[in-house]
PDBML (XML) file of the C-alpha atoms, coordinates in Angstrom:
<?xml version="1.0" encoding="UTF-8" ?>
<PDBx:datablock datablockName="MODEL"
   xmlns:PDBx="http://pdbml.pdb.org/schema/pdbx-v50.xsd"
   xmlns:xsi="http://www.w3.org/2001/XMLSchema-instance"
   xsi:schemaLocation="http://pdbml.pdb.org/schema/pdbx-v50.xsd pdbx-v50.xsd">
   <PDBx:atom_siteCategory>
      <PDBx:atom_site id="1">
         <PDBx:B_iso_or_equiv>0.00</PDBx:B_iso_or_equiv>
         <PDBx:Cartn_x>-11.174</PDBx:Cartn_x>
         <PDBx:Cartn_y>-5.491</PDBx:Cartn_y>
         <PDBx:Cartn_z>-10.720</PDBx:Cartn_z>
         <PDBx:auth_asym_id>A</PDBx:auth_asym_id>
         <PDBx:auth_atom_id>CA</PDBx:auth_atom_id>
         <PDBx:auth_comp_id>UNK</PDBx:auth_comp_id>
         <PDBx:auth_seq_id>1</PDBx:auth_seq_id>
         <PDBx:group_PDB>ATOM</PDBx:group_PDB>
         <PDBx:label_alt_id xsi:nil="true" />
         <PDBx:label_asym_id>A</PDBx:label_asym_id>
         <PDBx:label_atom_id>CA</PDBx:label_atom_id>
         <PDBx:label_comp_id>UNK</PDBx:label_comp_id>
         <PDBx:label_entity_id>1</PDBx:label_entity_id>
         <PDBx:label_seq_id>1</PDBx:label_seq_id>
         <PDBx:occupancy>1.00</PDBx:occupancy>
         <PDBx:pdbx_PDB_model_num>1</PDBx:pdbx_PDB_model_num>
         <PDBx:type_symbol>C</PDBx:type_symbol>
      </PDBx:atom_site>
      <PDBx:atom_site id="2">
         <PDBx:B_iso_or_equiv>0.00</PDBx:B_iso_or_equiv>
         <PDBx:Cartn_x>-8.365</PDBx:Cartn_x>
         <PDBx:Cartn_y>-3.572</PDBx:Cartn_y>
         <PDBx:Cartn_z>-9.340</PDBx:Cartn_z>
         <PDBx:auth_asym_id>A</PDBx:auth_asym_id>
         <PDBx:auth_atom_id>CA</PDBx:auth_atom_id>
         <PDBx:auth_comp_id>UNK</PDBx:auth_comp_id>
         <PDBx:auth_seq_id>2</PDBx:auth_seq_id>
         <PDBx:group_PDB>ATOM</PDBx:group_PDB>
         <PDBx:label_alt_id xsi:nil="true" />
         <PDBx:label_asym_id>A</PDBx:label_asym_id>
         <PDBx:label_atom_id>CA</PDBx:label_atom_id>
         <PDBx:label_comp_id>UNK</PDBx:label_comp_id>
         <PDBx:label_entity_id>1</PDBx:label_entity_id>
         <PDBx:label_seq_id>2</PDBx:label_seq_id>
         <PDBx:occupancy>1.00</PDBx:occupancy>
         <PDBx:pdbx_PDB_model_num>1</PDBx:pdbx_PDB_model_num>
         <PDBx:type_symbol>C</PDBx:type_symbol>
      </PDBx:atom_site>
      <PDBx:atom_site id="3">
         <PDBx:B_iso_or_equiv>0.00</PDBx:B_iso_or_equiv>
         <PDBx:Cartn_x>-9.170</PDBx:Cartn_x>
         <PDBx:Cartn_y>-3.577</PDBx:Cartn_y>
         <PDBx:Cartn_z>-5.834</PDBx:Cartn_z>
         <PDBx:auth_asym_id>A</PDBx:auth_asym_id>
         <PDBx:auth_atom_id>CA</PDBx:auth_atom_id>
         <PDBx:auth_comp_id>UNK</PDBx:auth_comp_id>
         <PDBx:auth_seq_id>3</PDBx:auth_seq_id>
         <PDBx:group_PDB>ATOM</PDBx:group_PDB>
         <PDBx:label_alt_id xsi:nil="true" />
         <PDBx:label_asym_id>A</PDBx:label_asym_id>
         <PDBx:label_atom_id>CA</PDBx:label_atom_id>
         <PDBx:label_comp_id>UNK</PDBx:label_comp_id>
         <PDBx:label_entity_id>1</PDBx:label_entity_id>
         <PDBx:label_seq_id>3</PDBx:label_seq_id>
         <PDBx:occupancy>1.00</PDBx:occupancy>
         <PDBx:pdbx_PDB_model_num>1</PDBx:pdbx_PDB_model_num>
         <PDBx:type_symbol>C</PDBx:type_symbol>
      </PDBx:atom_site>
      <PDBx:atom_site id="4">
         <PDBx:B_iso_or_equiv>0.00</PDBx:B_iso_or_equiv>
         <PDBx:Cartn_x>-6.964</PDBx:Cartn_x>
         <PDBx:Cartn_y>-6.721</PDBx:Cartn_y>
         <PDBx:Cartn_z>-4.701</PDBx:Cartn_z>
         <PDBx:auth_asym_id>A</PDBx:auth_asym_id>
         <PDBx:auth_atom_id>CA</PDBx:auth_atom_id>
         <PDBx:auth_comp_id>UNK</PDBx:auth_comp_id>
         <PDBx:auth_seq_id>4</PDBx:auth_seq_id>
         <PDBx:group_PDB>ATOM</PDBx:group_PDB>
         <PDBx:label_alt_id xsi:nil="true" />
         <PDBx:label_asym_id>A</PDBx:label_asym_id>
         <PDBx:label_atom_id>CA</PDBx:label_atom_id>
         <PDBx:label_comp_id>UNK</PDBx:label_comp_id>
         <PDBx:label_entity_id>1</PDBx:label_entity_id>
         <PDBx:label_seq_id>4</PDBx:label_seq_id>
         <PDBx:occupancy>1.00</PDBx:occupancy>
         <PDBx:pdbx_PDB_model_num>1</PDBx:pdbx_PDB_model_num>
         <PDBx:type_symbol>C</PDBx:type_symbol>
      </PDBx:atom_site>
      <PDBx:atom_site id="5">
         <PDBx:B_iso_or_equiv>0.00</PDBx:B_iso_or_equiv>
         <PDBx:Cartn_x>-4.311</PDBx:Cartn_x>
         <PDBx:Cartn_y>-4.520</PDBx:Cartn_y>
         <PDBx:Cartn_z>-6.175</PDBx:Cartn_z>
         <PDBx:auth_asym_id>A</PDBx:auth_asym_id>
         <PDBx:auth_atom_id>CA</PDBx:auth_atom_id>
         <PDBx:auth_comp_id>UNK</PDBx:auth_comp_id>
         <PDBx:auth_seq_id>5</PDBx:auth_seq_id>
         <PDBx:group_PDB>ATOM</PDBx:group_PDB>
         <PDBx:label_alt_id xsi:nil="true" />
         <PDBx:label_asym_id>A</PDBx:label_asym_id>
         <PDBx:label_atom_id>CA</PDBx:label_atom_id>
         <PDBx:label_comp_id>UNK</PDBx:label_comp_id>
         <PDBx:label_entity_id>1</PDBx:label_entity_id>
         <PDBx:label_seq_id>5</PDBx:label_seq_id>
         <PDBx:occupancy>1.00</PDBx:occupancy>
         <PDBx:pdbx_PDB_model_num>1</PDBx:pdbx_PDB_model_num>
         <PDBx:type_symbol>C</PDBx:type_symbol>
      </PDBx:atom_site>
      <PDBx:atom_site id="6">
         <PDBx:B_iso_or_equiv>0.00</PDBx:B_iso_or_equiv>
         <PDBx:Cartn_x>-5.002</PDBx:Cartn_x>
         <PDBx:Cartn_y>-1.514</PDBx:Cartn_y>
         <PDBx:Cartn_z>-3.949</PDBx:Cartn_z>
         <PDBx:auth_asym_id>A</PDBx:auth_asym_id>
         <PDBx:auth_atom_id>CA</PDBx:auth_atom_id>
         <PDBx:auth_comp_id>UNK</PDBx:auth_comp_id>
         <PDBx:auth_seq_id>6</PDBx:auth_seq_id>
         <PDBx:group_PDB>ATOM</PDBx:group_PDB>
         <PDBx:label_alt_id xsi:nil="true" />
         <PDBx:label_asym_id>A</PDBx:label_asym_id>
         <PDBx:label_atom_id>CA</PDBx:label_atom_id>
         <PDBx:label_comp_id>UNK</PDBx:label_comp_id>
         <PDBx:label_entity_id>1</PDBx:label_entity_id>
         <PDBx:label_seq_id>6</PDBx:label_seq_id>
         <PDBx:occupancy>1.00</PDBx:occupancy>
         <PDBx:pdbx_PDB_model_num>1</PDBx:pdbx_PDB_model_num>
         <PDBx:type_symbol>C</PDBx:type_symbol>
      </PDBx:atom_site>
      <PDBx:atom_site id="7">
         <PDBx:B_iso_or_equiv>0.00</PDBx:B_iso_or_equiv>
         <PDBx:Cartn_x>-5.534</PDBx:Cartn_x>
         <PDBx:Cartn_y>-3.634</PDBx:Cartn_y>
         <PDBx:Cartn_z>-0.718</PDBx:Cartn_z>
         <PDBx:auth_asym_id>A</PDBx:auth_asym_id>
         <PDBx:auth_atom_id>CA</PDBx:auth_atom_id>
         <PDBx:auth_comp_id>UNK</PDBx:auth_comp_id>
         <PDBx:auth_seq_id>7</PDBx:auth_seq_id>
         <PDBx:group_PDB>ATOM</PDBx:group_PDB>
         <PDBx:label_alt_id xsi:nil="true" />
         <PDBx:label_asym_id>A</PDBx:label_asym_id>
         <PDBx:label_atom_id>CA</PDBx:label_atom_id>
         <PDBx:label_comp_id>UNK</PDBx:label_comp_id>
         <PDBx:label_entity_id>1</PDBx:label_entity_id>
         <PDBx:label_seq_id>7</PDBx:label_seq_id>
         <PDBx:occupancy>1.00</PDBx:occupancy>
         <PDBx:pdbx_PDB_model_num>1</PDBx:pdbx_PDB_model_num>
         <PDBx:type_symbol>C</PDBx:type_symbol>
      </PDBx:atom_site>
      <PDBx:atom_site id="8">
         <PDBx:B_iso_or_equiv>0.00</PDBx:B_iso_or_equiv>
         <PDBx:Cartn_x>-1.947</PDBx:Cartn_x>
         <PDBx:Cartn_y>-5.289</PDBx:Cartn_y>
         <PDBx:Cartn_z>-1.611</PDBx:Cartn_z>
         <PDBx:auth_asym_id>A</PDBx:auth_asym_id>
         <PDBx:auth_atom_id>CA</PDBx:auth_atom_id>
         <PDBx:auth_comp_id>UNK</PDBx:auth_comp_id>
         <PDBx:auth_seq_id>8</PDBx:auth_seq_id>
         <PDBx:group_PDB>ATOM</PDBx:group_PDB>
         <PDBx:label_alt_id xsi:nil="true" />
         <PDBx:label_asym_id>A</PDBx:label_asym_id>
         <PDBx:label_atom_id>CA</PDBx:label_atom_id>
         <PDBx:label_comp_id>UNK</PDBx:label_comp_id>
         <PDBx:label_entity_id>1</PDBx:label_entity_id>
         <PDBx:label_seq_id>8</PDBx:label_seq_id>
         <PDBx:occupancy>1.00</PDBx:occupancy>
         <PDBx:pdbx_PDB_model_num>1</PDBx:pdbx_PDB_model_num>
         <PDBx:type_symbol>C</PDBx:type_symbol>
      </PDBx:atom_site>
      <PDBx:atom_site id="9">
         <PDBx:B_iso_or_equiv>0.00</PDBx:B_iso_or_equiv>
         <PDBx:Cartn_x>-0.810</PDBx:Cartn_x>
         <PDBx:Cartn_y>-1.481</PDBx:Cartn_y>
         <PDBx:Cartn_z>-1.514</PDBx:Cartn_z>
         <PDBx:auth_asym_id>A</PDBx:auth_asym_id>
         <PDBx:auth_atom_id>CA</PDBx:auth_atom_id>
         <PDBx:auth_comp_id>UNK</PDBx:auth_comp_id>
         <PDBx:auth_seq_id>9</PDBx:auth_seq_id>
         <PDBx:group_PDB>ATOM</PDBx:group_PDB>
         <PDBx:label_alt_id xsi:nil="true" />
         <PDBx:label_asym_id>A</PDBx:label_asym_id>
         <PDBx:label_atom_id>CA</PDBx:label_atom_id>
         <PDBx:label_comp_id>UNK</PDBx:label_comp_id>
         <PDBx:label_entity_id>1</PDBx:label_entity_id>
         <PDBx:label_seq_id>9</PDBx:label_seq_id>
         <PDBx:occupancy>1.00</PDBx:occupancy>
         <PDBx:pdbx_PDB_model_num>1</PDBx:pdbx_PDB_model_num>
         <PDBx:type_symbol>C</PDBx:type_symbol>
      </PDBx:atom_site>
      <PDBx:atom_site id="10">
         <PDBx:B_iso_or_equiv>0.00</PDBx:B_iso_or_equiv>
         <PDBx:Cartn_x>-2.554</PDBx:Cartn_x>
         <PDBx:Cartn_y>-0.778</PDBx:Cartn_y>
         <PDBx:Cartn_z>1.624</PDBx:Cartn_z>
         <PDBx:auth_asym_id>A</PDBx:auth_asym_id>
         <PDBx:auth_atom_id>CA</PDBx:auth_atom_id>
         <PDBx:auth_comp_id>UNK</PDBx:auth_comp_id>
         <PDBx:auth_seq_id>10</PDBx:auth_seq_id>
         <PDBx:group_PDB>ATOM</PDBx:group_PDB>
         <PDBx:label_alt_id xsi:nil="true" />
         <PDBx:label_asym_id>A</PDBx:label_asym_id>
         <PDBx:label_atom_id>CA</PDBx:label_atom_id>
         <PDBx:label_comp_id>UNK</PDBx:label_comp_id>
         <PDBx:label_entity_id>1</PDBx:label_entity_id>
         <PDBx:label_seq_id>10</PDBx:label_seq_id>
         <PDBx:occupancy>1.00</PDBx:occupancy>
         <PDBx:pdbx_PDB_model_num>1</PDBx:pdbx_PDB_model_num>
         <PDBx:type_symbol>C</PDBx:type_symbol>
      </PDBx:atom_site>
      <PDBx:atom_site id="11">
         <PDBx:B_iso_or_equiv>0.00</PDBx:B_iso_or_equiv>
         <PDBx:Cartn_x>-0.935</PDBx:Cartn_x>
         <PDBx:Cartn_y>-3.617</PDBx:Cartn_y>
         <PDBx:Cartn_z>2.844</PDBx:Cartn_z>
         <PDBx:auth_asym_id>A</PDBx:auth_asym_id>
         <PDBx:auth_atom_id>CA</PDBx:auth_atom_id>
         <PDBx:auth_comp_id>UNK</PDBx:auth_comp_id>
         <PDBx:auth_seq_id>11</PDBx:auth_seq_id>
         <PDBx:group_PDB>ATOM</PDBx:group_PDB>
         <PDBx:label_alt_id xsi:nil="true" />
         <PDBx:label_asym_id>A</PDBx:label_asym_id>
         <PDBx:label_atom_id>CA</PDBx:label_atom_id>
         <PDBx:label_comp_id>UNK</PDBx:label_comp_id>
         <PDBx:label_entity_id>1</PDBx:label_entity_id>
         <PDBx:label_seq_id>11</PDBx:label_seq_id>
         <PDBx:occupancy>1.00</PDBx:occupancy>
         <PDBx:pdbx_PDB_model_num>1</PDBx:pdbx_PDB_model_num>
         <PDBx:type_symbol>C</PDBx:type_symbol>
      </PDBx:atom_site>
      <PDBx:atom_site id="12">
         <PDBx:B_iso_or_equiv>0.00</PDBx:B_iso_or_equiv>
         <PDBx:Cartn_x>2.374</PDBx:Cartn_x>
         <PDBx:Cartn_y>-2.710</PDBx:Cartn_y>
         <PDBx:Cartn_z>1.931</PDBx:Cartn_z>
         <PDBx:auth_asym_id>A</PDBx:auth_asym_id>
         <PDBx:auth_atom_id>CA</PDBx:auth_atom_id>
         <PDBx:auth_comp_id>UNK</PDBx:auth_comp_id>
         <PDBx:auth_seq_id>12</PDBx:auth_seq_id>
         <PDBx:group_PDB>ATOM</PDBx:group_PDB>
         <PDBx:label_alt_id xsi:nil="true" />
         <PDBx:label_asym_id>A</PDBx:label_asym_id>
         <PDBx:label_atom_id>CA</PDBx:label_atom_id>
         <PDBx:label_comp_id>UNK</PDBx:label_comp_id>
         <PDBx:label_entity_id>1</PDBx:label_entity_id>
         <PDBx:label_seq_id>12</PDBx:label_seq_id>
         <PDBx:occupancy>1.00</PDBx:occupancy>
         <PDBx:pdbx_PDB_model_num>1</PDBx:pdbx_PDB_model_num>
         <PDBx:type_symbol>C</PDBx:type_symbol>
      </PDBx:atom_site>
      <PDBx:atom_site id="13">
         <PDBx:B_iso_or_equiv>0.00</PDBx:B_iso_or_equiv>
         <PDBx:Cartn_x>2.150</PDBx:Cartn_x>
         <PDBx:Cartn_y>0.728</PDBx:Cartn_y>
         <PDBx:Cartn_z>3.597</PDBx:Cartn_z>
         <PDBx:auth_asym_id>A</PDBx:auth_asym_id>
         <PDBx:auth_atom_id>CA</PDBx:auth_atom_id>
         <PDBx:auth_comp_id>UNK</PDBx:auth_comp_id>
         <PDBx:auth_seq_id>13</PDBx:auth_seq_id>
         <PDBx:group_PDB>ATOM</PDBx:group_PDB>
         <PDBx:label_alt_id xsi:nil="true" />
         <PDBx:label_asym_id>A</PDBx:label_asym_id>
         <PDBx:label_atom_id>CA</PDBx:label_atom_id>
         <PDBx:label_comp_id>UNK</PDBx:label_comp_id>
         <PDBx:label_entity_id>1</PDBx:label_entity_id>
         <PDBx:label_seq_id>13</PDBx:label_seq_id>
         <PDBx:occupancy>1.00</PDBx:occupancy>
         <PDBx:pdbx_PDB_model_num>1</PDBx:pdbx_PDB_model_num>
         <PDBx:type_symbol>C</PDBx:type_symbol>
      </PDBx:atom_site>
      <PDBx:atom_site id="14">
         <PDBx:B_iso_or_equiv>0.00</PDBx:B_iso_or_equiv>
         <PDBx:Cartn_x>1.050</PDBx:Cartn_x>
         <PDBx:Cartn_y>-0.531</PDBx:Cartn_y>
         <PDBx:Cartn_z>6.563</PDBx:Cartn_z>
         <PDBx:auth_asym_id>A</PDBx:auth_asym_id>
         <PDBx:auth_atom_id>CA</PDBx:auth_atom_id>
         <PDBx:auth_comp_id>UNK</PDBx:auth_comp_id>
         <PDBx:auth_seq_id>14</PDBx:auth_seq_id>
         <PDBx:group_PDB>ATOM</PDBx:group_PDB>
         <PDBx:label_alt_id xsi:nil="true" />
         <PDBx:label_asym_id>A</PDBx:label_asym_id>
         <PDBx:label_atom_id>CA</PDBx:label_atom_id>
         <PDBx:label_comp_id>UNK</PDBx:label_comp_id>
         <PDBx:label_entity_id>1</PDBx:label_entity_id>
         <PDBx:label_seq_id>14</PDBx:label_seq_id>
         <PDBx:occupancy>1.00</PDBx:occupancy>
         <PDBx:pdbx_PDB_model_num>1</PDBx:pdbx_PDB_model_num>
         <PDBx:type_symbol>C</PDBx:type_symbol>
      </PDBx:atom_site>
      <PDBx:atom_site id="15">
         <PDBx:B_iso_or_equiv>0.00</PDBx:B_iso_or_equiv>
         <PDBx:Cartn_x>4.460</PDBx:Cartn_x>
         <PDBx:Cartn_y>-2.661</PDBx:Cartn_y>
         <PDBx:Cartn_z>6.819</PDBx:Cartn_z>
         <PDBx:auth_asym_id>A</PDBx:auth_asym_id>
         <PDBx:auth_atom_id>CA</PDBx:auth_atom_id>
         <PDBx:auth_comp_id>UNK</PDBx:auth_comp_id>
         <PDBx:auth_seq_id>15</PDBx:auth_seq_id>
         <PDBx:group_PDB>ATOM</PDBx:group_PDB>
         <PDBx:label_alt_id xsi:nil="true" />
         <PDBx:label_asym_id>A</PDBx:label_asym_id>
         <PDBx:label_atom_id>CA</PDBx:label_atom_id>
         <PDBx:label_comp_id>UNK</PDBx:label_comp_id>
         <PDBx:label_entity_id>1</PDBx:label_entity_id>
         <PDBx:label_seq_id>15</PDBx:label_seq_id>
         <PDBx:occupancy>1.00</PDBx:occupancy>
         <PDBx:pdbx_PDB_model_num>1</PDBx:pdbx_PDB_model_num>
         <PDBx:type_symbol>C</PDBx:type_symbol>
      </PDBx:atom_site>
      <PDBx:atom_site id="16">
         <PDBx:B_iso_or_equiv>0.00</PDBx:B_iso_or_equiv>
         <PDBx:Cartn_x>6.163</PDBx:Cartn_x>
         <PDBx:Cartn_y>-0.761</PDBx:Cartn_y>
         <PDBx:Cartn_z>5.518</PDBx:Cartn_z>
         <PDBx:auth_asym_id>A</PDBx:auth_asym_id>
         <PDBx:auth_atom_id>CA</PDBx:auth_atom_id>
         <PDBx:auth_comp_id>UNK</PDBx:auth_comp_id>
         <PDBx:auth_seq_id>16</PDBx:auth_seq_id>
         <PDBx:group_PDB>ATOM</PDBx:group_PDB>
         <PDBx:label_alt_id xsi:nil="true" />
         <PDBx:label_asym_id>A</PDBx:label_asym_id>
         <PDBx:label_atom_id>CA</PDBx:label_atom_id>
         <PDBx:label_comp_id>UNK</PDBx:label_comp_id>
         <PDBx:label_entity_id>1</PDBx:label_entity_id>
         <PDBx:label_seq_id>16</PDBx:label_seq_id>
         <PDBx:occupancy>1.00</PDBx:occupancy>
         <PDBx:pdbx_PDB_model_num>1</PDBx:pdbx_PDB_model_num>
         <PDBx:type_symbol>C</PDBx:type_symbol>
      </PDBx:atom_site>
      <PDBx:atom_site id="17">
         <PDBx:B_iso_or_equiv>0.00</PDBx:B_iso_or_equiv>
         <PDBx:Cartn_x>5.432</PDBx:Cartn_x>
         <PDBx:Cartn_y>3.077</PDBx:Cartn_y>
         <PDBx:Cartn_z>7.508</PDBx:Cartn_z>
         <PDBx:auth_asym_id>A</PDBx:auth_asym_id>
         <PDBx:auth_atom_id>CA</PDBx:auth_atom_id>
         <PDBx:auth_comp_id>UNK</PDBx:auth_comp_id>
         <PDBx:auth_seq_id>17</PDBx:auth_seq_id>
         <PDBx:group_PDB>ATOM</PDBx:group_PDB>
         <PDBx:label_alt_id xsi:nil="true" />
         <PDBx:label_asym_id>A</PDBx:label_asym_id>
         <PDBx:label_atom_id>CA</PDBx:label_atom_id>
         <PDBx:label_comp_id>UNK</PDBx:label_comp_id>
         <PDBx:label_entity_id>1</PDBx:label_entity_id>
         <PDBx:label_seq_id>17</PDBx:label_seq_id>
         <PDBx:occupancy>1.00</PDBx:occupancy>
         <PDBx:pdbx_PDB_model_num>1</PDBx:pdbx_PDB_model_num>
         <PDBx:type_symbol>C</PDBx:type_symbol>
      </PDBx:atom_site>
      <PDBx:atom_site id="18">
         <PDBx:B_iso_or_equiv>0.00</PDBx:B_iso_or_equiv>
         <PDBx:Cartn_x>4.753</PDBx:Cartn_x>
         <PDBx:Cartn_y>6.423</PDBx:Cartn_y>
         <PDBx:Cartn_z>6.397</PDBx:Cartn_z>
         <PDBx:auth_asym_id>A</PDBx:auth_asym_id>
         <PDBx:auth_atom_id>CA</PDBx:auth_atom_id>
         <PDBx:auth_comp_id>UNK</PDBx:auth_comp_id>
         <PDBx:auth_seq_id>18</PDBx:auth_seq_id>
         <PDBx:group_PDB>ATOM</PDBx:group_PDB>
         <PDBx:label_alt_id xsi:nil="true" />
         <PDBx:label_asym_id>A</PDBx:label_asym_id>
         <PDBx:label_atom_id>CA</PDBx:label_atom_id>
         <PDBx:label_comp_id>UNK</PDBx:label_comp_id>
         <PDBx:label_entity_id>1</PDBx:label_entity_id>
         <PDBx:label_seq_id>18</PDBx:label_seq_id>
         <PDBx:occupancy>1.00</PDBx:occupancy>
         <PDBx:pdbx_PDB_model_num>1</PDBx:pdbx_PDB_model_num>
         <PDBx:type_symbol>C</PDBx:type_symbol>
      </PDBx:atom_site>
      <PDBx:atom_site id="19">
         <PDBx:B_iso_or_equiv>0.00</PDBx:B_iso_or_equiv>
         <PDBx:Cartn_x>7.675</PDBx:Cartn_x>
         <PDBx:Cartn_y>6.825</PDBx:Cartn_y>
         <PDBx:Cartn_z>3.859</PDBx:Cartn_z>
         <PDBx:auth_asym_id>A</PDBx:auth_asym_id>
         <PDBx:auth_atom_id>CA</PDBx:auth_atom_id>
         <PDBx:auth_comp_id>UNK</PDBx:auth_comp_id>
         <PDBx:auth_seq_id>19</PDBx:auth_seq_id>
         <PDBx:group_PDB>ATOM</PDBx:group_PDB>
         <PDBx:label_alt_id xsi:nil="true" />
         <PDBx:label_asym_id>A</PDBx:label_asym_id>
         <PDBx:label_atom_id>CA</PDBx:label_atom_id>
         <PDBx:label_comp_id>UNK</PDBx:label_comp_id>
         <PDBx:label_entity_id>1</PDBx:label_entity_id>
         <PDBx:label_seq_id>19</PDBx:label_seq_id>
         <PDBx:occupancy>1.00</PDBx:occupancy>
         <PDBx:pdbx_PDB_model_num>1</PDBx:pdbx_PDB_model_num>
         <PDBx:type_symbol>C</PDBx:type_symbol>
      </PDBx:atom_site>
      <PDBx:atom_site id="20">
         <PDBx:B_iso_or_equiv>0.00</PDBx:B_iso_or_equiv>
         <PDBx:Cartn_x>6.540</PDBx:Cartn_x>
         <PDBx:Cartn_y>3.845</PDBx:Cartn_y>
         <PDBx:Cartn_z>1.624</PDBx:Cartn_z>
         <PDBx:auth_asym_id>A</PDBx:auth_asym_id>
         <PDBx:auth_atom_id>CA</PDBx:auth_atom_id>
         <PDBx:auth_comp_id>UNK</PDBx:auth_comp_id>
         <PDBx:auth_seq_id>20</PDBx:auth_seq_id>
         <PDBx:group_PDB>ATOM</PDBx:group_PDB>
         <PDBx:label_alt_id xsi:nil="true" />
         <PDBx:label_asym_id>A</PDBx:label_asym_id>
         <PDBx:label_atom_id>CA</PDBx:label_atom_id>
         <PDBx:label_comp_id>UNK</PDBx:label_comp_id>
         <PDBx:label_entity_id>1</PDBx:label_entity_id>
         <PDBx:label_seq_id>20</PDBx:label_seq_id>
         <PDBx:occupancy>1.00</PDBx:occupancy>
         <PDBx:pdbx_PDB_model_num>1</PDBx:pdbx_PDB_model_num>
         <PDBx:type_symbol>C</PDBx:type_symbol>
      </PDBx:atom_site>
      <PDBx:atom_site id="21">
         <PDBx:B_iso_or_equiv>0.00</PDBx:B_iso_or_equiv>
         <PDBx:Cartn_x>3.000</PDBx:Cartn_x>
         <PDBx:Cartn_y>5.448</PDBx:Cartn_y>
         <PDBx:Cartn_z>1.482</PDBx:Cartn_z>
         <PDBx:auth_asym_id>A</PDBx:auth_asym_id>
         <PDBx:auth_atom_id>CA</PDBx:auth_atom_id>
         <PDBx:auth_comp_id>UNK</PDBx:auth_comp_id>
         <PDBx:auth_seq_id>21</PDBx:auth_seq_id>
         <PDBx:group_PDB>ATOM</PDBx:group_PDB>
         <PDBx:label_alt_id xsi:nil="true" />
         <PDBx:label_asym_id>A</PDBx:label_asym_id>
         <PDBx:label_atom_id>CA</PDBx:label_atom_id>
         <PDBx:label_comp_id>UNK</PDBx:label_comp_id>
         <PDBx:label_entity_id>1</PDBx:label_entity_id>
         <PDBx:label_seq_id>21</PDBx:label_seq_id>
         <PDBx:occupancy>1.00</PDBx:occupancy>
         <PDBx:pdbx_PDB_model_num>1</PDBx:pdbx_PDB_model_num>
         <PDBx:type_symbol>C</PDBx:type_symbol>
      </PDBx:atom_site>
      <PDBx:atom_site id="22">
         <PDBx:B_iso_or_equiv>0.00</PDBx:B_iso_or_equiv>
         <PDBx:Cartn_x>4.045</PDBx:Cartn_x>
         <PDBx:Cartn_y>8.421</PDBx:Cartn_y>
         <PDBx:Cartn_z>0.901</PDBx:Cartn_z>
         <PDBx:auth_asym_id>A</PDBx:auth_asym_id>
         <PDBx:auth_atom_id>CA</PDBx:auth_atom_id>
         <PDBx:auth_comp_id>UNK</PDBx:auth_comp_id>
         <PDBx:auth_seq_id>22</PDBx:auth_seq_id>
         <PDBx:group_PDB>ATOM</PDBx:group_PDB>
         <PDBx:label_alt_id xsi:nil="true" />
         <PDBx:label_asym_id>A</PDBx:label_asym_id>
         <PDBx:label_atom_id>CA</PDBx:label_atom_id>
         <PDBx:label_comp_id>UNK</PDBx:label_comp_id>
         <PDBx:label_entity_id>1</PDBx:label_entity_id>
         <PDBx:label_seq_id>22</PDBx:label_seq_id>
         <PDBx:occupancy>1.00</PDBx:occupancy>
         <PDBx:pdbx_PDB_model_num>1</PDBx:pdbx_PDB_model_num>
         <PDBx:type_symbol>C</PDBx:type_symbol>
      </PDBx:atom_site>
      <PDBx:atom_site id="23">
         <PDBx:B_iso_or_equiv>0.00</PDBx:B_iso_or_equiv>
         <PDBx:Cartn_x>5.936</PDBx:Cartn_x>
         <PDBx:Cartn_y>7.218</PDBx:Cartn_y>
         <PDBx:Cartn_z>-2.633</PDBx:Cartn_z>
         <PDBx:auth_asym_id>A</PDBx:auth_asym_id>
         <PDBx:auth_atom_id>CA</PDBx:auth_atom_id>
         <PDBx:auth_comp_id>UNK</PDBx:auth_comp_id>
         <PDBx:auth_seq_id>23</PDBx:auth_seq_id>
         <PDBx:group_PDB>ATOM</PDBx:group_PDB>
         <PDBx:label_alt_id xsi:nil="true" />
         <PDBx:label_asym_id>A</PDBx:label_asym_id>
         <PDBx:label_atom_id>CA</PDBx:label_atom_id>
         <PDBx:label_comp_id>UNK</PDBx:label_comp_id>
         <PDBx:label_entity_id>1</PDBx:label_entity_id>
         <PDBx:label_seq_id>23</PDBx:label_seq_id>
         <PDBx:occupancy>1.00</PDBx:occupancy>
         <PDBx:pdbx_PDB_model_num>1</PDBx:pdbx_PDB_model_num>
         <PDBx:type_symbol>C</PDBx:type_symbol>
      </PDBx:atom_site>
      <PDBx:atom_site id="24">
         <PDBx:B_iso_or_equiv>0.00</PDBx:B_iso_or_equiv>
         <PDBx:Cartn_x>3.188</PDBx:Cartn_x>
         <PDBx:Cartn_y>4.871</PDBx:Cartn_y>
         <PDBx:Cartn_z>-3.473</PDBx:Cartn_z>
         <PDBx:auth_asym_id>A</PDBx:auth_asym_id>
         <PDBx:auth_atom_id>CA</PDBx:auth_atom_id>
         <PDBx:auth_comp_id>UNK</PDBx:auth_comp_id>
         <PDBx:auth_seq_id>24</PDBx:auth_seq_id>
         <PDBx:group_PDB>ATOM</PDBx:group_PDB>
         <PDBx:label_alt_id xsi:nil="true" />
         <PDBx:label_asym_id>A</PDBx:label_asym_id>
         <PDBx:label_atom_id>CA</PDBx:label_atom_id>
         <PDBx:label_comp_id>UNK</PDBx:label_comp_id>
         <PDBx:label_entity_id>1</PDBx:label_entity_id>
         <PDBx:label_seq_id>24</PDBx:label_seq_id>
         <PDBx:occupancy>1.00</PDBx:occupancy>
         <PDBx:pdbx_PDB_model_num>1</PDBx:pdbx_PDB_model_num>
         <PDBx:type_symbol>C</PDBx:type_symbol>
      </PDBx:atom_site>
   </PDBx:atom_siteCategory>
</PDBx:datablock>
């Protein structure tokens, strides 16, 4: 069930770079 919500944070690290992934 929550796995849309971790590919939209996958998604959002990948446009955004290492220092968004690194917070989220």
């Amino acid at each position: 069930v929550f796995k849309p919500f971790l590919q939209a944070v996958a998604d959002e690290c990948r446009h955004r770079g290492p220092e968004e992934t690194e917070r989220l």
